[in-house]
C-alpha atoms as a PDB file:
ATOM      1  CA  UNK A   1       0.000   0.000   0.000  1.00  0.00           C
ATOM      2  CA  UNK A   2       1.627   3.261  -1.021  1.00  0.00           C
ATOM      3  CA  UNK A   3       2.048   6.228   1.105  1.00  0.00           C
ATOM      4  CA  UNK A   4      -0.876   8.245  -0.513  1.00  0.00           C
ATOM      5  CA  UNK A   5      -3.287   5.470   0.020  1.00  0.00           C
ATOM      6  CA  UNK A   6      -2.566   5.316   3.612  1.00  0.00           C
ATOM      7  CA  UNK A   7      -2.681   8.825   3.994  1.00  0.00           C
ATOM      8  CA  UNK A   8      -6.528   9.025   2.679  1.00  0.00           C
ATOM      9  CA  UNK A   9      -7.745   6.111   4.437  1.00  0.00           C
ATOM     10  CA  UNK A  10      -6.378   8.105   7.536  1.00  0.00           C
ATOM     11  CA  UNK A  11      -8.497  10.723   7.272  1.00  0.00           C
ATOM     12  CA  UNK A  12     -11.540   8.673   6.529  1.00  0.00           C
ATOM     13  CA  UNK A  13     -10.767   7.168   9.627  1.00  0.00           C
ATOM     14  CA  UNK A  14     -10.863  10.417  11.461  1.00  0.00           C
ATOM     15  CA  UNK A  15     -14.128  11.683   9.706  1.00  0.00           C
ATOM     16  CA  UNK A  16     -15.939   9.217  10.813  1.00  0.00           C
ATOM     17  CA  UNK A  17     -15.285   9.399  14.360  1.00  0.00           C
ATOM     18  CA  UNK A  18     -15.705  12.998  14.270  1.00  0.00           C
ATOM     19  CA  UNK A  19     -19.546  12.301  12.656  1.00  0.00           C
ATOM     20  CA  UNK A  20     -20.131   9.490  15.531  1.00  0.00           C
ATOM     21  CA  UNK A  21     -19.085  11.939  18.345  1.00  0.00           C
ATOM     22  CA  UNK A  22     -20.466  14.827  17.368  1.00  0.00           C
ATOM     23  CA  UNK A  23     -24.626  12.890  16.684  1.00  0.00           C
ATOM     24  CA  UNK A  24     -24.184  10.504  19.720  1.00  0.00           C
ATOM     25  CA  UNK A  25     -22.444  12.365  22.435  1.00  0.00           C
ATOM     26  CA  UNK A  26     -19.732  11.249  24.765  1.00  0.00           C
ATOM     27  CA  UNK A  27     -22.144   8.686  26.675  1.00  0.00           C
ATOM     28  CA  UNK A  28     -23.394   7.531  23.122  1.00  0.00           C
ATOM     29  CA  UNK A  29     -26.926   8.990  23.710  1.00  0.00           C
ATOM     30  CA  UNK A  30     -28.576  10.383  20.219  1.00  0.00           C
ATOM     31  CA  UNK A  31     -28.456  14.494  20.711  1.00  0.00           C
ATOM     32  CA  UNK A  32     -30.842  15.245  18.352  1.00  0.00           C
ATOM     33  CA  UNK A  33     -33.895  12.819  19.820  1.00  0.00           C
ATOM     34  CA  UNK A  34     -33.787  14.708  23.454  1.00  0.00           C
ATOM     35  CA  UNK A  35     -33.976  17.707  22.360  1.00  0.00           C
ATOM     36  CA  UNK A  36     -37.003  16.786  20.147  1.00  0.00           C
ATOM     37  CA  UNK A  37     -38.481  15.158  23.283  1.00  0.00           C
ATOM     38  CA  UNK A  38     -38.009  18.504  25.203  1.00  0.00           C
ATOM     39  CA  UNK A  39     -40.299  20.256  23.227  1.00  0.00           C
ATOM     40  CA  UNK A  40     -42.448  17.981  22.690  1.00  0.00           C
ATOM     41  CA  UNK A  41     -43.074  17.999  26.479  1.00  0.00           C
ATOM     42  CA  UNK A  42     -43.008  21.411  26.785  1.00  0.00           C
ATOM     43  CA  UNK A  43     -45.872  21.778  24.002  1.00  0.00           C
ATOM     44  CA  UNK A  44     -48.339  19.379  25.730  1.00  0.00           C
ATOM     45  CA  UNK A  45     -47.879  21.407  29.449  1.00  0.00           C
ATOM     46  CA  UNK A  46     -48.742  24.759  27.356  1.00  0.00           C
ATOM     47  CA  UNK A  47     -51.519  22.916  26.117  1.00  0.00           C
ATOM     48  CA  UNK A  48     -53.264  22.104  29.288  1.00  0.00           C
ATOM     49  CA  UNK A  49     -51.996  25.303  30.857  1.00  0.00           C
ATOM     50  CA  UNK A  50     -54.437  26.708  28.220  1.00  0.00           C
ATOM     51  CA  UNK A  51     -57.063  24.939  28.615  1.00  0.00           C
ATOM     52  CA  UNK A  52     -57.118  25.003  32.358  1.00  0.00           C
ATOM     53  CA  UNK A  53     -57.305  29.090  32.205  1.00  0.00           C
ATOM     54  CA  UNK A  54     -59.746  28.673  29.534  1.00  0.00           C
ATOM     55  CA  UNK A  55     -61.772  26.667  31.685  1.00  0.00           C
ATOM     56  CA  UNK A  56     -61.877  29.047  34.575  1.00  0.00           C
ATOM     57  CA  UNK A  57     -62.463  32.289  33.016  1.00  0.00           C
ATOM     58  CA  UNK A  58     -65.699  30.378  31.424  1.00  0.00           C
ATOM     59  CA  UNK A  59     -66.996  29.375  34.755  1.00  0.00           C
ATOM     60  CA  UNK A  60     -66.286  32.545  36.850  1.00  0.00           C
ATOM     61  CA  UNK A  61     -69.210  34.283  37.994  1.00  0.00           C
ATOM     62  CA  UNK A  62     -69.455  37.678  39.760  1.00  0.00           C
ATOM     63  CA  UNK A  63     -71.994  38.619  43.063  1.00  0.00           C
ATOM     64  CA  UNK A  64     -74.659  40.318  42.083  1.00  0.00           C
ATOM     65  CA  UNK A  65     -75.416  42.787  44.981  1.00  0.00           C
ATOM     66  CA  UNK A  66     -79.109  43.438  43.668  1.00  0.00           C
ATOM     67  CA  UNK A  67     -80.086  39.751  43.911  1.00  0.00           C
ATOM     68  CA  UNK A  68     -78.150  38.382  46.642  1.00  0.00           C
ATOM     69  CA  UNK A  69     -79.165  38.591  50.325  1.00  0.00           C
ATOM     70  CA  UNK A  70     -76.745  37.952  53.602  1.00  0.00           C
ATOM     71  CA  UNK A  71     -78.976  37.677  56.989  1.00  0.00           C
ATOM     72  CA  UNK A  72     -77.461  37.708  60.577  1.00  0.00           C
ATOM     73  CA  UNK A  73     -79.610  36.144  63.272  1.00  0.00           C
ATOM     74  CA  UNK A  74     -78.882  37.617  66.772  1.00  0.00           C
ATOM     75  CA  UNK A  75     -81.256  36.172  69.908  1.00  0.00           C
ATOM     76  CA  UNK A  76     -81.890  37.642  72.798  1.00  0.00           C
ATOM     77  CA  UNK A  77     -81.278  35.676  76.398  1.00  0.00           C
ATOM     78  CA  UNK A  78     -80.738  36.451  80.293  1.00  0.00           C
ATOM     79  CA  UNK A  79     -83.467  36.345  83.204  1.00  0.00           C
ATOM     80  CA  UNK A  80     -84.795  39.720  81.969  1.00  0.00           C
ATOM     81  CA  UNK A  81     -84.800  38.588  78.486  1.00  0.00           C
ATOM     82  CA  UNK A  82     -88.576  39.438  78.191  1.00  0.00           C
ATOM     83  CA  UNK A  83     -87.516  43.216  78.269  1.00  0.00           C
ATOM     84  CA  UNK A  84     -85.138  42.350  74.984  1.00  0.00           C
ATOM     85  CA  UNK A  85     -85.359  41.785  71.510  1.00  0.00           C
ATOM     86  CA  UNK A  86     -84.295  39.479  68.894  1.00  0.00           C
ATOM     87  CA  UNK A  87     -82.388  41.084  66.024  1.00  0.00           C
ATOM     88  CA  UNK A  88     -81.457  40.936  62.277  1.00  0.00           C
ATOM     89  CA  UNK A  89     -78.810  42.249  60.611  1.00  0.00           C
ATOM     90  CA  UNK A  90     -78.616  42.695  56.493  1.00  0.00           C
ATOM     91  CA  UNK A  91     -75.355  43.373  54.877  1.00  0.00           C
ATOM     92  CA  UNK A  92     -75.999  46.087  52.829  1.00  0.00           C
ATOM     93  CA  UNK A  93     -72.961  45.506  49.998  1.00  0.00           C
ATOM     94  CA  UNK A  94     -71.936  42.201  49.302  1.00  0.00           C
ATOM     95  CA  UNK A  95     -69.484  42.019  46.471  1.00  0.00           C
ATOM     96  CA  UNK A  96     -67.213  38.720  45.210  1.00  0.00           C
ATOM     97  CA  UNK A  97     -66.196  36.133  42.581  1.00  0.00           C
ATOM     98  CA  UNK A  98     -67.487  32.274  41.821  1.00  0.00           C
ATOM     99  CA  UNK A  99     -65.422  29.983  39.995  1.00  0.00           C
ATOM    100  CA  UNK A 100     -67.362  26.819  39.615  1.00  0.00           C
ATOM    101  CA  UNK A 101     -68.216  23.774  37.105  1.00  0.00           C
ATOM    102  CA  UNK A 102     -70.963  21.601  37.799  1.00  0.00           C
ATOM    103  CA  UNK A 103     -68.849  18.156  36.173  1.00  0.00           C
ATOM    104  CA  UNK A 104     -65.347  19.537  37.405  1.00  0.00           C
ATOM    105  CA  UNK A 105     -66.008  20.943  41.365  1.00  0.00           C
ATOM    106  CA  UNK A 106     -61.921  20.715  41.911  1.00  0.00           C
ATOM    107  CA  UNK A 107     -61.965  24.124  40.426  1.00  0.00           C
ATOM    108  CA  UNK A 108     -63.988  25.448  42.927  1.00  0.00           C
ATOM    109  CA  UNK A 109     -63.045  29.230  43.899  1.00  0.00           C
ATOM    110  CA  UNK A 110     -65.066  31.626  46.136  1.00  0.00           C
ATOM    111  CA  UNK A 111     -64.234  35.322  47.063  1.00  0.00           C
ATOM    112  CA  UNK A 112     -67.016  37.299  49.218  1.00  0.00           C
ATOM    113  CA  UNK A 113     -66.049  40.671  50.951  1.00  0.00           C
ATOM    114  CA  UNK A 114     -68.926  42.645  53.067  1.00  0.00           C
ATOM    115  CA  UNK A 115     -67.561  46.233  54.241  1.00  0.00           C
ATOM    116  CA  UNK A 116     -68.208  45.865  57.947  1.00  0.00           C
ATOM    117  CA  UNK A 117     -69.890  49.538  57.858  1.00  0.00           C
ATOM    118  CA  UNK A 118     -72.899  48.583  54.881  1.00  0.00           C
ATOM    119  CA  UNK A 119     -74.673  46.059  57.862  1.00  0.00           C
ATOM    120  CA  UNK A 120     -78.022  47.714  59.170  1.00  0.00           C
ATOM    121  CA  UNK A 121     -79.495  46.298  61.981  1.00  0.00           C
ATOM    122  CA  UNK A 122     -83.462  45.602  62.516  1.00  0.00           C
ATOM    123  CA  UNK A 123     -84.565  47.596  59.486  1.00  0.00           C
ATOM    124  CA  UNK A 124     -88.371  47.727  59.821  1.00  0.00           C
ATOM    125  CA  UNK A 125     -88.466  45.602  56.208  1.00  0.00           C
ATOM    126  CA  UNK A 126     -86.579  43.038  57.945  1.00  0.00           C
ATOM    127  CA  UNK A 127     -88.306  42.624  61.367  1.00  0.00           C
ATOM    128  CA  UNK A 128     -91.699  42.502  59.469  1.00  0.00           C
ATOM    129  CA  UNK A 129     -90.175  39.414  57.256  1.00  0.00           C
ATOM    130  CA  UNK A 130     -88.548  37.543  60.375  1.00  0.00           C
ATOM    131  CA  UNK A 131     -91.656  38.110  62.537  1.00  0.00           C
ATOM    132  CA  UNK A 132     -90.133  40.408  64.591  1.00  0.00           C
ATOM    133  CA  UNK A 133     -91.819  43.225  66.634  1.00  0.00           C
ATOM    134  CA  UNK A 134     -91.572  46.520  65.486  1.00  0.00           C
ATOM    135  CA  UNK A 135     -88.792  48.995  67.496  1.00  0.00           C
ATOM    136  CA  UNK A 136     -88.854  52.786  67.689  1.00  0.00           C
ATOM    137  CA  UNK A 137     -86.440  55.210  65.443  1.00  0.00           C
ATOM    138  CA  UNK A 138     -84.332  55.727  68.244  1.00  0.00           C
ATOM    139  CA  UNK A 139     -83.894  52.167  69.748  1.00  0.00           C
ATOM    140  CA  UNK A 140     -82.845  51.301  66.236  1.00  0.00           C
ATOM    141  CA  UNK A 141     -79.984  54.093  65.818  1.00  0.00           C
ATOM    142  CA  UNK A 142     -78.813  53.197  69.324  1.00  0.00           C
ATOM    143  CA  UNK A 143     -78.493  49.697  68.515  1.00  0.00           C
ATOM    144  CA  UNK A 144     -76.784  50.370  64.883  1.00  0.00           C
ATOM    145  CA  UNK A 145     -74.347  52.446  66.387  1.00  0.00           C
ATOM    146  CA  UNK A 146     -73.391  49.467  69.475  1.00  0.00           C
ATOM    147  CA  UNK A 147     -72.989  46.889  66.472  1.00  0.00           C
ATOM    148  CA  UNK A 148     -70.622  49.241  65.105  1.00  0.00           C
ATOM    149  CA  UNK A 149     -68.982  50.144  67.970  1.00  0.00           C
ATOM    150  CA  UNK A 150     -65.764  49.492  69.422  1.00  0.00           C
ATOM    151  CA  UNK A 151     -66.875  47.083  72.280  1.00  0.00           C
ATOM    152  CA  UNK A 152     -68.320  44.883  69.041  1.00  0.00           C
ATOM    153  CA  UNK A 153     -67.470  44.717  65.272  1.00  0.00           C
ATOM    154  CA  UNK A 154     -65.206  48.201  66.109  1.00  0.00           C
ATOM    155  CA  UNK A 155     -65.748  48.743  62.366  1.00  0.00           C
ATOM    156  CA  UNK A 156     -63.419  51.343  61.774  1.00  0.00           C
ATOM    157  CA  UNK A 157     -60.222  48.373  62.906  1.00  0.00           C
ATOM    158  CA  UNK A 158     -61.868  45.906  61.074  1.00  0.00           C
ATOM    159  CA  UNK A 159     -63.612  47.240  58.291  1.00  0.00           C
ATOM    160  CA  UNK A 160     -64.065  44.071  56.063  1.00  0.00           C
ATOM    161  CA  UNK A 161     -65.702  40.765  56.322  1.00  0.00           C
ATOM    162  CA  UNK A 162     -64.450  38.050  54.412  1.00  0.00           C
ATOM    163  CA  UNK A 163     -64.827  34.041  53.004  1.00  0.00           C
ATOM    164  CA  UNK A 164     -62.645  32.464  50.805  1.00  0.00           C
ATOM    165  CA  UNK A 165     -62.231  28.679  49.717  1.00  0.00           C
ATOM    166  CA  UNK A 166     -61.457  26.616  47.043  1.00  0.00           C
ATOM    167  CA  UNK A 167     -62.915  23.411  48.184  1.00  0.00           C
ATOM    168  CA  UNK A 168     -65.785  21.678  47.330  1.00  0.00           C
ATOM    169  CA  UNK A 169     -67.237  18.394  47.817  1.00  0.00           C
ATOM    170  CA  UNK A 170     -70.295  17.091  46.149  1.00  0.00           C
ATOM    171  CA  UNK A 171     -72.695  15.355  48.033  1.00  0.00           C
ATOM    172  CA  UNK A 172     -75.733  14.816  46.188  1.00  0.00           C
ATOM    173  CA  UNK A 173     -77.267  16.626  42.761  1.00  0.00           C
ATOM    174  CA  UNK A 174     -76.678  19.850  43.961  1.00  0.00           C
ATOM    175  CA  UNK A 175     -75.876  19.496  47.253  1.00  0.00           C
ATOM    176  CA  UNK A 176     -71.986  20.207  48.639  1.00  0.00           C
ATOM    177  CA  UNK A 177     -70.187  20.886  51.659  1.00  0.00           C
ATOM    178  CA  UNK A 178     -68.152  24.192  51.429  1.00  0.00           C
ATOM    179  CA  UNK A 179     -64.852  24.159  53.430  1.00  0.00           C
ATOM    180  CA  UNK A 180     -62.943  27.970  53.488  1.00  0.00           C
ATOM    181  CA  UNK A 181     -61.299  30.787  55.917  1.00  0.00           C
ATOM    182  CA  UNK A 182     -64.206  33.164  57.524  1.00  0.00           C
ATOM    183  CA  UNK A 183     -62.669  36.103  58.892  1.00  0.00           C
ATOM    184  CA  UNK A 184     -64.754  38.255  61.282  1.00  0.00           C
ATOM    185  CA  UNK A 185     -63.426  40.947  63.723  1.00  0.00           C
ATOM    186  CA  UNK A 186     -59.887  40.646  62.408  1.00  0.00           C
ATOM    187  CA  UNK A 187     -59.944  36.582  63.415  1.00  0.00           C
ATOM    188  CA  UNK A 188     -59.993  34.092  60.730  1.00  0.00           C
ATOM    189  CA  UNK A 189     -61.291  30.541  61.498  1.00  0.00           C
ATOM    190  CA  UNK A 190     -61.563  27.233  58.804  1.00  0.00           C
ATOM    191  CA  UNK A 191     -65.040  26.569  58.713  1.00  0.00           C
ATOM    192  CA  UNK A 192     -67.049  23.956  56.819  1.00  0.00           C
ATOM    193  CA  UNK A 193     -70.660  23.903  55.918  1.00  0.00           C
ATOM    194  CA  UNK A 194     -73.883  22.653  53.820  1.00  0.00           C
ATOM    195  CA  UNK A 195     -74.432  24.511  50.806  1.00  0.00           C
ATOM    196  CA  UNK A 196     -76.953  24.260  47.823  1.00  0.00           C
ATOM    197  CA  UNK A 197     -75.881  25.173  44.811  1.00  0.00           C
ATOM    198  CA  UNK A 198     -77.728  25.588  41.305  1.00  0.00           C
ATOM    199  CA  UNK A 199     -76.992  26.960  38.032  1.00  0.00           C
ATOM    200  CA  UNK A 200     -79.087  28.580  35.074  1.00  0.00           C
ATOM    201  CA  UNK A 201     -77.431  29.076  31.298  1.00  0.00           C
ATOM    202  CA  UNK A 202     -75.282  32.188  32.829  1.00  0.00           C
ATOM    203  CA  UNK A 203     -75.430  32.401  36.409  1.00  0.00           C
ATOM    204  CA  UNK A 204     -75.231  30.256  39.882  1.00  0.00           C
ATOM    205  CA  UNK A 205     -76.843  30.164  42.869  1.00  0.00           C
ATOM    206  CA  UNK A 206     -75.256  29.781  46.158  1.00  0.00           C
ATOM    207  CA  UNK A 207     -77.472  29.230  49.411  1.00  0.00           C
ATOM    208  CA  UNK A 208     -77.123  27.731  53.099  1.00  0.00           C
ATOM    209  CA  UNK A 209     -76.176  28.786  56.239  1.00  0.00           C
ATOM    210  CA  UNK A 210     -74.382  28.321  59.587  1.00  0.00           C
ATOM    211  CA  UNK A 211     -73.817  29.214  62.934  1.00  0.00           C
ATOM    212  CA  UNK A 212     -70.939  30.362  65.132  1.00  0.00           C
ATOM    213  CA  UNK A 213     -69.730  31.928  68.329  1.00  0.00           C
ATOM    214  CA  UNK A 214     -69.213  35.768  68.741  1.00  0.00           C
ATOM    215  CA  UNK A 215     -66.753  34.163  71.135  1.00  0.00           C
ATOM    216  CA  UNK A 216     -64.640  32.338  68.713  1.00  0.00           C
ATOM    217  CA  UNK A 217     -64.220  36.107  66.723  1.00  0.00           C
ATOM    218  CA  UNK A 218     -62.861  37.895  69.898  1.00  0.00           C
ATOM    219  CA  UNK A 219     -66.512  39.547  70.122  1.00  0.00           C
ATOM    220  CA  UNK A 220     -68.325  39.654  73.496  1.00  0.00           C
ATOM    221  CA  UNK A 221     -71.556  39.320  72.929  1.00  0.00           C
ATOM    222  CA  UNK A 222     -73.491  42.884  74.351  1.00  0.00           C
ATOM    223  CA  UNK A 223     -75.105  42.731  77.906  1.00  0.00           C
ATOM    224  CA  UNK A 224     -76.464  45.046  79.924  1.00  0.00           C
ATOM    225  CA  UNK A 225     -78.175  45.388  83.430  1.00  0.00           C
ATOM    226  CA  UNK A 226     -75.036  42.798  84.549  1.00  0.00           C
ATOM    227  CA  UNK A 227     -75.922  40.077  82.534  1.00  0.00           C
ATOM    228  CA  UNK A 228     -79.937  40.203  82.658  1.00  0.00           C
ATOM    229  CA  UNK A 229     -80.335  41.214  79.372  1.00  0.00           C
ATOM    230  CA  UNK A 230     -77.734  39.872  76.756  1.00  0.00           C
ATOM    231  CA  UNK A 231     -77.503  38.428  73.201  1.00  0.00           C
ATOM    232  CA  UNK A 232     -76.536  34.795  72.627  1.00  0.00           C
ATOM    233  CA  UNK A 233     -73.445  33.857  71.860  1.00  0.00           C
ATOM    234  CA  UNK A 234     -74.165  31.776  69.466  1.00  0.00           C
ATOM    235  CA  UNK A 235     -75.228  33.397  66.063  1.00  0.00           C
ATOM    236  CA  UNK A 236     -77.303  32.402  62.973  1.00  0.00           C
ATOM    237  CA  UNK A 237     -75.936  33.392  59.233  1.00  0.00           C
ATOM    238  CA  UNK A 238     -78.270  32.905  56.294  1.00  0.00           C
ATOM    239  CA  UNK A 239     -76.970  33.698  52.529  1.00  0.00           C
ATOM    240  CA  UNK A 240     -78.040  33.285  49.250  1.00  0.00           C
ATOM    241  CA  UNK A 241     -75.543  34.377  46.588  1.00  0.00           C
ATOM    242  CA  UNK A 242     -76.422  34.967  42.891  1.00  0.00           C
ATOM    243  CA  UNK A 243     -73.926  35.118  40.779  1.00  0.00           C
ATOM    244  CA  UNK A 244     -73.527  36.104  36.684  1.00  0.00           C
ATOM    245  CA  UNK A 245     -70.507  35.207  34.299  1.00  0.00           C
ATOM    246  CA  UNK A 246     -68.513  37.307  33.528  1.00  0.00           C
ATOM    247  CA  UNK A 247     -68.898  38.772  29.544  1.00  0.00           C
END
């Protein structure tokens, strides 16, 4: 074999070491297919990114103040309880967001906020529909403004009422149990609770209710005449939310 010929086949030699190296890698793994892989992956995860957002912003639903109601039962106890009065108290702004899907409730979001300042106590409206006696101009202004006060919701420190959650379990056809954080009197507690929920082409309804301590929200509940005539402290919320999507 002459010189020349050894020379070439040399340098074929090379070459093709230099192809095998540079498309397998040093641990003889094929470049090219991970990187395909990579995006491949990273085009399925935007993919269901997408549809997950697309998801949500068709079930999200905002309050509707006009057609929604939150009640407050407060009852009346002590030996001289015969001298007091029930009450209910309306919150007069109730604002929030609803994200919910009848066939998918893991999506489940709820945002209600009540400005502590909008709730009016024993309006004449509302005694008449709870069966309630009927209390003089002044009684009622003195009682708005000790619900308001600082030895009770002190709404000026704590100007907001809140719930939040995003958890939902279905129970029946339209029955659930709402868990979430209610925060009252600048004290949050986890509560969980029966709720009915419904839906029409373009809104949902939200209704149920629960009770709680004053106690368990740093509130003491009002007493006067050293004890004889007092409030429960045990409380009774009603609510029924209506909610329209958003356009």
């Amino acid at each position: 074999m002459t010189l020349l010929n050894r020379i070439i086949i040399a340098l074929i030699s090379i070459g093709l070491l230099a192809v095998g190296f540079f498309a397998f890698g040093e641990n003889g793994i094929l470049k090219s297919s991970q990187t395909k892989i990579t995006k491949t992956s990273h085009k399925k995860v935007k993919g269901l990114n997408k549809n997950a957002t697309s998801a949500l912003e068709d079930s999200t639903f905002t309050i509707s103040q006009k057609n929604s109601e939150l009640i407050v039962r407060l009852y009346k106890d002590g030996i001289a309880s015969a001298f007091a009065h029930d009450h209910v108290v309306r919150a007069g702004d109730v604002s929030g967001k609803v994200v919910f899907k009848k066939e998918r409730p893991e999506l489940f979001e709820m945002l209600i906020k009540v400005p502590s300042e909008s709730l009016v106590a024993d309006s004449e409206k509302d005694r008449e529909k709870y069966n309630l006696s009927s209390l003089q101009e002044d009684e009622r202004k003195e009682i708005n403004k000790t619900m308001k006060g600082s030895e009770q919701l002190h709404v000026e420190k704590y100007p907001m009422i809140r719930f939040s959650s995003n958890k939902l379990e279905k129970k029946g056809t339209d029955n659930y149990t709402l868990t979430g954080d209610f925060t009252l009197h600048g004290i949050t507690n986890k509560i969980a609770l029966p709720v009915t929920i419904t839906t029409e082409k373009n809104a949902v309804n939200i209704n149920g209710e629960f009770r709680f301590l004053q106690s368990d929200y740093g509130i003491e509940p009002y007493s006067t005449g050293w004890g004889a005539v007092k409030n429960k402290d045990e409380v009774l919320l009603l609510f029924d939310l209506y909610a329209t999507k958003n356009k």
